[in-house]
N, C-alpha and C. Protein backbone atom coordinates (compact mmCIF):
# COMPACT_ATOMS: atom_id res chain seq x y z
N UNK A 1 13.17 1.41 -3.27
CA UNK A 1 12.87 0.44 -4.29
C UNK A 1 11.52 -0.19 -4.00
N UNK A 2 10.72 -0.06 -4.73
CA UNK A 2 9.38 -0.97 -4.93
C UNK A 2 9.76 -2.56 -5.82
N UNK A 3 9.38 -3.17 -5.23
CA UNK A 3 9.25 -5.07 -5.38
C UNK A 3 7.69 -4.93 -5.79
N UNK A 4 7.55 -5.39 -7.28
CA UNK A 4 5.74 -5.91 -7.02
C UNK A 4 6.03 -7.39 -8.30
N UNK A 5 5.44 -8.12 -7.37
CA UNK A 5 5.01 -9.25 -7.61
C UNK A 5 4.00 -9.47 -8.49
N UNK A 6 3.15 -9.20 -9.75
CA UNK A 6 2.08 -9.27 -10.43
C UNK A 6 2.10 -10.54 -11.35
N UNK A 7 1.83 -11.58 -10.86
CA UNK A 7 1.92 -12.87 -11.94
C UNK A 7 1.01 -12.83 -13.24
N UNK A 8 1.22 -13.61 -14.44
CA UNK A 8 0.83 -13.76 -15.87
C UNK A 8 -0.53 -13.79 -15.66
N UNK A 9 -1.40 -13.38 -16.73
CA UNK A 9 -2.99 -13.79 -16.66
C UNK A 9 -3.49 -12.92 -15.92
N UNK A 10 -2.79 -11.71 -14.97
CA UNK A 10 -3.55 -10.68 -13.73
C UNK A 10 -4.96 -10.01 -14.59
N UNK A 11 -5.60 -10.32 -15.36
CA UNK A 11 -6.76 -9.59 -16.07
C UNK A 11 -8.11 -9.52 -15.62
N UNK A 12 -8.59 -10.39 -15.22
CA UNK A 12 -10.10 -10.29 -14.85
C UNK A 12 -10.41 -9.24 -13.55
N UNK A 13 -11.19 -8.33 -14.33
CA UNK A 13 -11.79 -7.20 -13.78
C UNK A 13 -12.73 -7.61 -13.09
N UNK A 14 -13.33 -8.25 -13.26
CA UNK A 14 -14.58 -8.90 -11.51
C UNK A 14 -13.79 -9.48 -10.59
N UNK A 15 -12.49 -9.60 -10.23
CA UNK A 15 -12.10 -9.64 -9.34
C UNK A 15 -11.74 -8.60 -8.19
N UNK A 16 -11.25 -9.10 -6.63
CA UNK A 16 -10.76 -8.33 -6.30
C UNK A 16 -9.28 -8.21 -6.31
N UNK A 17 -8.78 -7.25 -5.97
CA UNK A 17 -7.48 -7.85 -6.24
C UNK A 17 -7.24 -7.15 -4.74
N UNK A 18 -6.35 -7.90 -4.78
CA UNK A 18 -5.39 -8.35 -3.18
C UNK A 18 -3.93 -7.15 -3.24
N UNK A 19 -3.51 -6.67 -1.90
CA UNK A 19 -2.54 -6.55 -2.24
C UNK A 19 -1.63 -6.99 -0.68
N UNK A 20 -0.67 -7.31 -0.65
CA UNK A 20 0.71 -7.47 0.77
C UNK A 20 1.46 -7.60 0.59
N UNK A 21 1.93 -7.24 1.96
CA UNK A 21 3.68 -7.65 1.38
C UNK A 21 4.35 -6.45 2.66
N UNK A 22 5.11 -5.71 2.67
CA UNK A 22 5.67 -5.14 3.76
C UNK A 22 6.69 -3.76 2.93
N UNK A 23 6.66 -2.58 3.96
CA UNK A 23 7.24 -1.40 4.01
C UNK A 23 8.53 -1.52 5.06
N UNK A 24 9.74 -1.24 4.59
CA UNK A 24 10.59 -1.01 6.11
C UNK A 24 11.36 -0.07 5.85
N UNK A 25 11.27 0.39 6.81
CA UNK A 25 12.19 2.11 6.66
C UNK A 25 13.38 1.96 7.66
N UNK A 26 14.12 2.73 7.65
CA UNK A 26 14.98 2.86 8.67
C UNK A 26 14.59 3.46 9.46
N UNK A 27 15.44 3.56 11.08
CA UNK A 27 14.84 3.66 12.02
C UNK A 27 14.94 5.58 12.28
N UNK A 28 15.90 6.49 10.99
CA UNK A 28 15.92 7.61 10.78
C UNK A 28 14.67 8.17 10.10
N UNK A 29 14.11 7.65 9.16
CA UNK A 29 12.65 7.33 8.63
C UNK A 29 11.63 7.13 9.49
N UNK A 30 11.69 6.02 10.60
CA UNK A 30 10.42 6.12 11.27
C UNK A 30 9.69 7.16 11.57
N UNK A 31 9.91 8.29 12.08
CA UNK A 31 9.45 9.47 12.67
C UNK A 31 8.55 10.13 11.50
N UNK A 32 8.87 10.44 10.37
CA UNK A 32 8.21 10.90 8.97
C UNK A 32 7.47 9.82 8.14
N UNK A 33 7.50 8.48 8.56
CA UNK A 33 6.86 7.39 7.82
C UNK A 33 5.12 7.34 9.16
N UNK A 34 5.68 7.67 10.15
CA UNK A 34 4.43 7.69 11.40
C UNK A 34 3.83 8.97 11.04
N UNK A 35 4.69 10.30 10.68
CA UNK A 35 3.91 10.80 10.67
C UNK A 35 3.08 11.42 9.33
N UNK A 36 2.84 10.39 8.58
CA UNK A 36 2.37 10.61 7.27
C UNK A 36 1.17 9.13 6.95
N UNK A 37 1.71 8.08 7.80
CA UNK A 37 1.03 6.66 7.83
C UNK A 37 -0.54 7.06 7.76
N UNK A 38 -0.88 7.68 8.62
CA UNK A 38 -2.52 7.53 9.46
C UNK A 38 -3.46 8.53 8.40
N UNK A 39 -2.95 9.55 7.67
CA UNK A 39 -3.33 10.13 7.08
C UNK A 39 -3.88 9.43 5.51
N UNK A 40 -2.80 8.78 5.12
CA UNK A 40 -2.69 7.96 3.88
C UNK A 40 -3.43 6.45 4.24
N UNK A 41 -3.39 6.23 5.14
CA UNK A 41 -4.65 4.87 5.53
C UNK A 41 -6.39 5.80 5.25
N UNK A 42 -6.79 6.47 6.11
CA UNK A 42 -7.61 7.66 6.05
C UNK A 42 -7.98 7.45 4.53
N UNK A 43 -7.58 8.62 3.81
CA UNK A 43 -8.02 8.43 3.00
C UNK A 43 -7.84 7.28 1.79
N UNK A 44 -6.81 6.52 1.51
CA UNK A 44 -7.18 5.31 0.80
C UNK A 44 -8.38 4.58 1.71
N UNK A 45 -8.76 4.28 2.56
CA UNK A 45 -9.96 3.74 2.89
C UNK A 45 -11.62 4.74 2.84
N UNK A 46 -10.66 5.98 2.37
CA UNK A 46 -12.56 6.19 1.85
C UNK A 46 -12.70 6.71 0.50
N UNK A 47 -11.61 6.04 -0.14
CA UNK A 47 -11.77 6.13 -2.12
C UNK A 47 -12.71 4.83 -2.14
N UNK A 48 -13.26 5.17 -3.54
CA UNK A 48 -14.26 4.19 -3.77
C UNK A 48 -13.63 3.25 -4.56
N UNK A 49 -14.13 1.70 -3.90
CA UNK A 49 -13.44 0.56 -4.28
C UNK A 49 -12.43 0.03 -3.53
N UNK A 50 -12.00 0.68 -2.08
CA UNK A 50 -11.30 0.26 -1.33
C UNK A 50 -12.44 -0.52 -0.18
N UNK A 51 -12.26 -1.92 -0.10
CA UNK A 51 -12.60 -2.78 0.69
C UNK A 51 -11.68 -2.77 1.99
N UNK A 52 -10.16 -3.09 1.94
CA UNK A 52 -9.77 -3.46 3.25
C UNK A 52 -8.30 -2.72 2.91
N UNK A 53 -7.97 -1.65 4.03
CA UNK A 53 -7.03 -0.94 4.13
C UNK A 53 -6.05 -1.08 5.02
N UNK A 54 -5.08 -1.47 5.39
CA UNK A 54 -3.97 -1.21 6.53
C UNK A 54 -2.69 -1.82 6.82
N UNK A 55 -2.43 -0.68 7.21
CA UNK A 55 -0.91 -0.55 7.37
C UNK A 55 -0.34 -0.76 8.93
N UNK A 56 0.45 -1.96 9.59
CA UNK A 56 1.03 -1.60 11.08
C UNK A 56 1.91 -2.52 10.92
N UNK A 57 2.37 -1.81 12.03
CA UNK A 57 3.78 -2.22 12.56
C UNK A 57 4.18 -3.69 12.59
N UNK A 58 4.81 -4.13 12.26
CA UNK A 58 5.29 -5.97 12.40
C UNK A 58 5.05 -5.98 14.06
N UNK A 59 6.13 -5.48 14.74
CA UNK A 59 6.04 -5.61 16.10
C UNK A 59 6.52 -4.15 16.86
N UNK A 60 6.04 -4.06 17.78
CA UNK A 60 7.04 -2.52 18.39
C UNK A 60 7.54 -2.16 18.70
N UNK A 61 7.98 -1.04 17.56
CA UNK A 61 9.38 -0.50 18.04
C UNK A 61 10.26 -0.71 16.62
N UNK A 62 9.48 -1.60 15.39
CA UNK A 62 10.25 -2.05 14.21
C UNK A 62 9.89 -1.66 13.32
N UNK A 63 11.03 -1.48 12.49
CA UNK A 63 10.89 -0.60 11.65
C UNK A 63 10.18 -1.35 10.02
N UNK A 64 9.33 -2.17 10.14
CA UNK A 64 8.87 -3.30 9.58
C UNK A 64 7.07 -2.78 9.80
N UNK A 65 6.83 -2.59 8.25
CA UNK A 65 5.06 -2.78 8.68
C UNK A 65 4.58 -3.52 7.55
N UNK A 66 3.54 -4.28 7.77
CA UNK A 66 2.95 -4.83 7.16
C UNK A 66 2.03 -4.53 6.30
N UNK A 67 1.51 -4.53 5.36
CA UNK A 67 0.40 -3.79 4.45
C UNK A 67 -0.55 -4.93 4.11
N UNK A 68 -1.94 -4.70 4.08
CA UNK A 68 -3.09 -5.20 3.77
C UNK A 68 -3.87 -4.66 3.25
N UNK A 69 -4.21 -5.07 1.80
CA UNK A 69 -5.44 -3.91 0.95
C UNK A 69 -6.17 -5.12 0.12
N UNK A 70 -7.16 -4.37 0.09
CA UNK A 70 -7.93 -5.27 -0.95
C UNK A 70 -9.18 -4.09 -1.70
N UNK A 71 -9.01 -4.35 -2.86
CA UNK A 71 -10.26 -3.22 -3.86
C UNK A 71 -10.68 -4.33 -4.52
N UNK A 72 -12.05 -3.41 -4.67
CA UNK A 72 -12.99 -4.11 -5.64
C UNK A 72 -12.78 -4.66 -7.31
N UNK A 73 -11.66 -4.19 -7.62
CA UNK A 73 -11.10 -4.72 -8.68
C UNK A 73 -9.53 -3.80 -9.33
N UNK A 74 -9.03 -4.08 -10.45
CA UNK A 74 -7.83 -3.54 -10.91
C UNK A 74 -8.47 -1.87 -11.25
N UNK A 75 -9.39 -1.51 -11.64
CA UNK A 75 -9.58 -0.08 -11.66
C UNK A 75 -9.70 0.54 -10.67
N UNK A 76 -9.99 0.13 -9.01
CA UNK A 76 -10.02 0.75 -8.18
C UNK A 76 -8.56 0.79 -7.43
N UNK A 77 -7.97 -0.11 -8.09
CA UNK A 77 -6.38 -0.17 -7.12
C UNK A 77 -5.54 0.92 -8.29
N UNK A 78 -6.13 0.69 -9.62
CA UNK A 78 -4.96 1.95 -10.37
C UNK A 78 -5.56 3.53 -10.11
N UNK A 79 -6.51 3.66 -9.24
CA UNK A 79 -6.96 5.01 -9.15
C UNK A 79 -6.32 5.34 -7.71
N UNK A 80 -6.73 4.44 -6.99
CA UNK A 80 -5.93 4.72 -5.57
C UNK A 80 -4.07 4.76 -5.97
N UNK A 81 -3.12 4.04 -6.50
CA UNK A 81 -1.98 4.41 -7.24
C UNK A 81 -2.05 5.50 -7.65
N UNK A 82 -2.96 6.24 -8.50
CA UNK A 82 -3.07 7.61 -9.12
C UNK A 82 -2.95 8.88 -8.18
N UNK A 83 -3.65 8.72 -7.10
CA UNK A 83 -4.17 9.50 -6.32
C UNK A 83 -2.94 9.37 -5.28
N UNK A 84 -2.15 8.55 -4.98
CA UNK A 84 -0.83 8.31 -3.84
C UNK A 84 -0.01 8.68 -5.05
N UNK A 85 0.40 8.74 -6.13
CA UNK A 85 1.40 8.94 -6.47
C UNK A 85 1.86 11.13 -6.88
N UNK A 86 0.32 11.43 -6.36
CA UNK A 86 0.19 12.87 -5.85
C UNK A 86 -0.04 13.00 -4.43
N UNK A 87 0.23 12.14 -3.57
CA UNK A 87 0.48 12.42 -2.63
C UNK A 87 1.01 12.95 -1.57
N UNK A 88 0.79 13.64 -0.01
CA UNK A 88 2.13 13.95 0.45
C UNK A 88 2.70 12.84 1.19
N UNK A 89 1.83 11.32 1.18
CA UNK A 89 2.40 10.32 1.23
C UNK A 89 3.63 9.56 0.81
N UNK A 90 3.11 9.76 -1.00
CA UNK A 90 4.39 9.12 -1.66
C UNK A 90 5.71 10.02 -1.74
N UNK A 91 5.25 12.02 -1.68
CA UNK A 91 6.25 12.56 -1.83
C UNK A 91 7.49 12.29 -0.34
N UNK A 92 7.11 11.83 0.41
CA UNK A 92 7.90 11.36 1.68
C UNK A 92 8.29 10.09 1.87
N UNK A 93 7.54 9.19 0.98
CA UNK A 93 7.89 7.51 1.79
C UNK A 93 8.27 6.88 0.32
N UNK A 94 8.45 7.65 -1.07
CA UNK A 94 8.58 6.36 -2.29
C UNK A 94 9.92 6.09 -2.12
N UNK A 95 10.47 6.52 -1.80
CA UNK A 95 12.00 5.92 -1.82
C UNK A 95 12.33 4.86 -0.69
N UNK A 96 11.23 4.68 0.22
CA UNK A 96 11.22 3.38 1.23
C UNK A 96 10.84 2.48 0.65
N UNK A 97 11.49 1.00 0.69
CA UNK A 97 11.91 -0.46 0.17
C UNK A 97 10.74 -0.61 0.33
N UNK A 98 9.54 -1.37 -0.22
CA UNK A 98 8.34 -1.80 -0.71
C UNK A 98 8.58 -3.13 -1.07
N UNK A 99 8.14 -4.70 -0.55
CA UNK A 99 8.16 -5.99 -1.28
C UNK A 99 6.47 -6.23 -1.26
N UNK A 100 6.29 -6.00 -2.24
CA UNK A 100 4.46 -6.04 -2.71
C UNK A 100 3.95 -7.20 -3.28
N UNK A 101 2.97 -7.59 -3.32
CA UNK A 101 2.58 -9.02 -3.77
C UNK A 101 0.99 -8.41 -4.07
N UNK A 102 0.73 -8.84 -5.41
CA UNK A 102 -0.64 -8.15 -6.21
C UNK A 102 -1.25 -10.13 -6.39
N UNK A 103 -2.04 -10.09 -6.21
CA UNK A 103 -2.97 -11.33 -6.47
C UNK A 103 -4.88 -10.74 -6.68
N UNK A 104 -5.52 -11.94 -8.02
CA UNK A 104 -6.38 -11.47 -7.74
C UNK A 104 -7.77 -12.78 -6.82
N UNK A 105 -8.42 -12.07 -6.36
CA UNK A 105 -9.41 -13.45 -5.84
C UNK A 105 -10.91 -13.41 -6.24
């Protein structure tokens, strides 16, 4: 299940928009969520319009990671979505619980 948070008014395109919030898999998942993580950081950080990329662990050993992104605006975050949702990222991890929080600054 994906959680996204996108409050009223999200429109202005000269913003950036923000994204956090946390991934947790089970601890049968960890092994295929590690080994797909580093690849999918990789390249979302060298699409254009990705400012700040990453994904880690809450603490170690848990099955809890934290996510931090930020793009140069709502067209660079729906192209990076475009591009993960052909992923061999998403084809392995969309069914892991997602609580997302979209803000823009």
């Amino acid at each position: 299940m994906v959680r996204l948070i996108i409050p009223n008014g999200l429109t202005n395109m000269s913003k950036n928009l923000i994204v956090s919030g946390t991934i947790t898999c089970t601890p049968q998942e960890l092994a295929t969520f590690s080994e797909v993580v580093s690849e999918h950081i990789k390249l979302t950080r060298a699409e254009p319009g990705c400012i700040e990329f990453d994904i880690r662990q809450d603490t170690p050993g848990s099955c809890t990671f934290l996510i931090a992104e930020r793009f140069t605006d709502r067209a660079a975050f729906e192209s990076h979505t475009a591009r993960t949702r052909a992923s061999d990222w998403w084809g392995k991890t969309q069914h892991i619980p997602r609580d997302i929080n979209i803000t823009e600054e």
